[in-house]
Protein backbone atom coordinates (compact mmCIF):
# COMPACT_ATOMS: atom_id res chain seq x y z
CA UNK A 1 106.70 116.58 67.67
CA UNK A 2 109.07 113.96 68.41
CA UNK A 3 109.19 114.27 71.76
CA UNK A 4 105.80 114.64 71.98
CA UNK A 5 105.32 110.91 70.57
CA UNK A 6 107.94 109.73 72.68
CA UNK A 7 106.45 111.31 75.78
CA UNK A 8 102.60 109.19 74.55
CA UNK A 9 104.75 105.68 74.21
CA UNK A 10 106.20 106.42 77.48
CA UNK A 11 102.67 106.75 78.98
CA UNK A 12 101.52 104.01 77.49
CA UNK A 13 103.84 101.17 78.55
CA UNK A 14 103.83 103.29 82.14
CA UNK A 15 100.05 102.47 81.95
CA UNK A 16 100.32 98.97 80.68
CA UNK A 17 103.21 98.26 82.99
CA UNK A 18 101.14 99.43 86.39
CA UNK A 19 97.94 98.07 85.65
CA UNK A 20 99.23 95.32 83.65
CA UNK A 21 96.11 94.21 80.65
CA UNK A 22 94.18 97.80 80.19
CA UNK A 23 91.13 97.64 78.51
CA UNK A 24 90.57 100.99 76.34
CA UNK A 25 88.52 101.90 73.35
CA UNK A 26 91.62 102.98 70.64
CA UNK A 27 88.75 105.86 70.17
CA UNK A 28 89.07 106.98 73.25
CA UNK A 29 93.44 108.30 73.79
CA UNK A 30 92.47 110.27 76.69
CA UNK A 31 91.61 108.02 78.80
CA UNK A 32 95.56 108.81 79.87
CA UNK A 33 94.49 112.14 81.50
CA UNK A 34 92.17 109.46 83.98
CA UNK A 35 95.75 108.71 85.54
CA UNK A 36 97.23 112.03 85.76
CA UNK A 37 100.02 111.15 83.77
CA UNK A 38 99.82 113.15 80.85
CA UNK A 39 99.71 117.02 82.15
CA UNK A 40 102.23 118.72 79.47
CA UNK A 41 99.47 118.66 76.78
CA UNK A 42 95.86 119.25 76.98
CA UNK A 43 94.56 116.71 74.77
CA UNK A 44 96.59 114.00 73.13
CA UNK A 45 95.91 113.46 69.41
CA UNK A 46 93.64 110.92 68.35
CA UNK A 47 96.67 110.54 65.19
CA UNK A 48 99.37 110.43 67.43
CA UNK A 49 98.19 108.08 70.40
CA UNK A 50 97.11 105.87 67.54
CA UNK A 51 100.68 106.35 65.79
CA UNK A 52 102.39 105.48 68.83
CA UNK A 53 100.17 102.36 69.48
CA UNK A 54 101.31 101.25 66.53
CA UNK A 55 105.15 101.74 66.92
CA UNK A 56 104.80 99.93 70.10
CA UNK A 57 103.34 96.73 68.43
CA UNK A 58 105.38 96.84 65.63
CA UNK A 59 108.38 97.07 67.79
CA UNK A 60 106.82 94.02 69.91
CA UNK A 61 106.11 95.99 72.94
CA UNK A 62 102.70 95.13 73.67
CA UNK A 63 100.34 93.14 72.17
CA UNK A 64 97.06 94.63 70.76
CA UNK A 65 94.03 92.37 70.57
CA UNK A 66 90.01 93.84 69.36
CA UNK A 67 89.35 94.94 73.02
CA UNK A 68 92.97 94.82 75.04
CA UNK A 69 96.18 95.66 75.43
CA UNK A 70 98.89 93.89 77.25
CA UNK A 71 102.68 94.84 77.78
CA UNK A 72 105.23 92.67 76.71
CA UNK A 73 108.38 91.44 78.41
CA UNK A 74 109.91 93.65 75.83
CA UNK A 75 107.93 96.28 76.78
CA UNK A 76 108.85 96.04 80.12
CA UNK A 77 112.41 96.12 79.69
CA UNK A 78 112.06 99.21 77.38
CA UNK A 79 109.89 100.88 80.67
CA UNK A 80 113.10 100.41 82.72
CA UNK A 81 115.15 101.95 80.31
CA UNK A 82 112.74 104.83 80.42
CA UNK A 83 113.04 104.95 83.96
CA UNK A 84 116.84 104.72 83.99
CA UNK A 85 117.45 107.80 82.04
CA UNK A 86 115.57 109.97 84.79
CA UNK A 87 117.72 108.53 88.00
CA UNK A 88 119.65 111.61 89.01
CA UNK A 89 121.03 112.20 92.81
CA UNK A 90 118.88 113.98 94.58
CA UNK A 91 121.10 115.47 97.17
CA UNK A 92 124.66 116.17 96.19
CA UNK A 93 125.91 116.73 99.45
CA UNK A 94 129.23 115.37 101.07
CA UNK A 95 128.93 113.50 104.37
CA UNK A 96 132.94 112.17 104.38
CA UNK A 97 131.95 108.55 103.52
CA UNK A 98 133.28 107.24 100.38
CA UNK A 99 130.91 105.02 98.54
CA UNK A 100 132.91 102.26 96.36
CA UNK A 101 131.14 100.42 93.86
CA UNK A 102 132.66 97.26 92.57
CA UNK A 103 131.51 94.91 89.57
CA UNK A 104 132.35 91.60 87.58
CA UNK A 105 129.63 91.22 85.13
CA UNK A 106 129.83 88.46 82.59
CA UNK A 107 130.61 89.29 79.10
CA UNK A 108 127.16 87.95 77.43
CA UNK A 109 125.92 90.99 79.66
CA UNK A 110 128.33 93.27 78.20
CA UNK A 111 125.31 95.65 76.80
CA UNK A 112 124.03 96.53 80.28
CA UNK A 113 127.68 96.80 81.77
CA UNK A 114 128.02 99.96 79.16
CA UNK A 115 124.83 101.06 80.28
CA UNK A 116 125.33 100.66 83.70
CA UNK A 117 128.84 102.76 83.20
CA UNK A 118 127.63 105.25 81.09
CA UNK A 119 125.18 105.85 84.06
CA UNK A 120 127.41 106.04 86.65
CA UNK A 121 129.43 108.66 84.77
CA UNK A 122 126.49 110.56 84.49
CA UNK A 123 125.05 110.53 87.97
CA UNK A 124 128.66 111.41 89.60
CA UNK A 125 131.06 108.54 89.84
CA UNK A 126 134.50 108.54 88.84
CA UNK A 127 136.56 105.58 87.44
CA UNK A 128 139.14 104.32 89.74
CA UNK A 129 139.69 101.25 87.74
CA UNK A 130 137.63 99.46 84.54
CA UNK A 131 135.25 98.07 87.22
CA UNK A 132 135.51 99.64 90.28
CA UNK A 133 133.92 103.30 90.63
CA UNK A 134 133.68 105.79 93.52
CA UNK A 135 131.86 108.82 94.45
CA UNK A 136 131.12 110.46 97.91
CA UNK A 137 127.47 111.65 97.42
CA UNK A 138 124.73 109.64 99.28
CA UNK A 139 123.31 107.42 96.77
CA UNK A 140 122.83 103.98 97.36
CA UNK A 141 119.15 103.77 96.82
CA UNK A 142 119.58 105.33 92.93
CA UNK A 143 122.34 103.05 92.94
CA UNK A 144 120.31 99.92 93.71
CA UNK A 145 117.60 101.59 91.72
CA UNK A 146 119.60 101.33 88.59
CA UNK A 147 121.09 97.60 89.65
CA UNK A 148 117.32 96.74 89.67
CA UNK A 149 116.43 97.87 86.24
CA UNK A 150 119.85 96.60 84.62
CA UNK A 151 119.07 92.84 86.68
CA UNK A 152 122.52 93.40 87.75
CA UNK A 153 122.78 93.24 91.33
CA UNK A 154 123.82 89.69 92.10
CA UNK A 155 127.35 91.10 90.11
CA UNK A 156 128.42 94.18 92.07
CA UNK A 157 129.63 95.35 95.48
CA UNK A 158 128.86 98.30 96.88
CA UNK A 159 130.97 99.44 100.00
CA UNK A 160 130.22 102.39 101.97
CA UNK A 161 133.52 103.98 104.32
């Protein structure tokens, strides 16, 4: 069931975040299915797309007027973080290049420097040094893909021999 709620707040701020102010009838939680982006489950819940509207306010992810709702800068962020979690290399192929990927991220950012780390771990890189990672997969566009989400890019190097 949890999943299942998780999957409906996903779609949501997915919604809100393409099409920016969406104006639905609360009565109406199907109005998902429209986009195509809700084919695991027949017919969402009245109780839990409700439920999950709800979470998202109270967690200040959009903002819920009589006739509107409207993603939040929160809410946005909290879409990318949805979105990192399913970058994976596609094609884990050698070519002989090595890719090096080098950083020097301020310590107010520290939060999306573990993030960022924990990712690379997880898609294939391996720690040379604290901030300098390698791998020999082509991946520079989930790389910059992830950079983009974390707002990191204007603190990392990425060198391709």
């Amino acid at each position: 069931m949890k999943e299942k709620t998780e999957d409906i707040r996903y779609i949501i701020l997915a919604t809100l975040g393409i099409f920016g102010i969406i104006f639905i009838s609360i009565t109406a939680p199907n109005i998902l299915q429209i986009f195509g982006m809700y084919s695991n489950y027949k017919k969402v819940r009245r109780q839990n797309f409700k439920r999950s509207l709800v979470r998202l306010k109270e967690r200040k992810l959009i903002i819920m007027n009589n006739k509107s709702i409207e993603i939040t800068r929160l809410g946005l962020d909290e879409l990318g973080k949805y979105n990192l979690k399913n970058i994976k290399i596609k094609s884990k192929i050698r070519d002989g290049k090595t890719r090096l990927l080098m950083f020097d991220i301020p310590v107010q950012l520290n939060k999306r420097r573990g993030l960022l780390t924990k990712k690379l771990k997880e898609i294939g890189f391996s720690c040379v040094q604290k901030s300098v990672w390698e791998i020999n997969y082509d991946c520079e566009k989930e790389v910059f893909e992830i950079l983009s989400i974390l707002k990191l890019e204007k603190f990392v190097r990425f060198i391709i021999y």
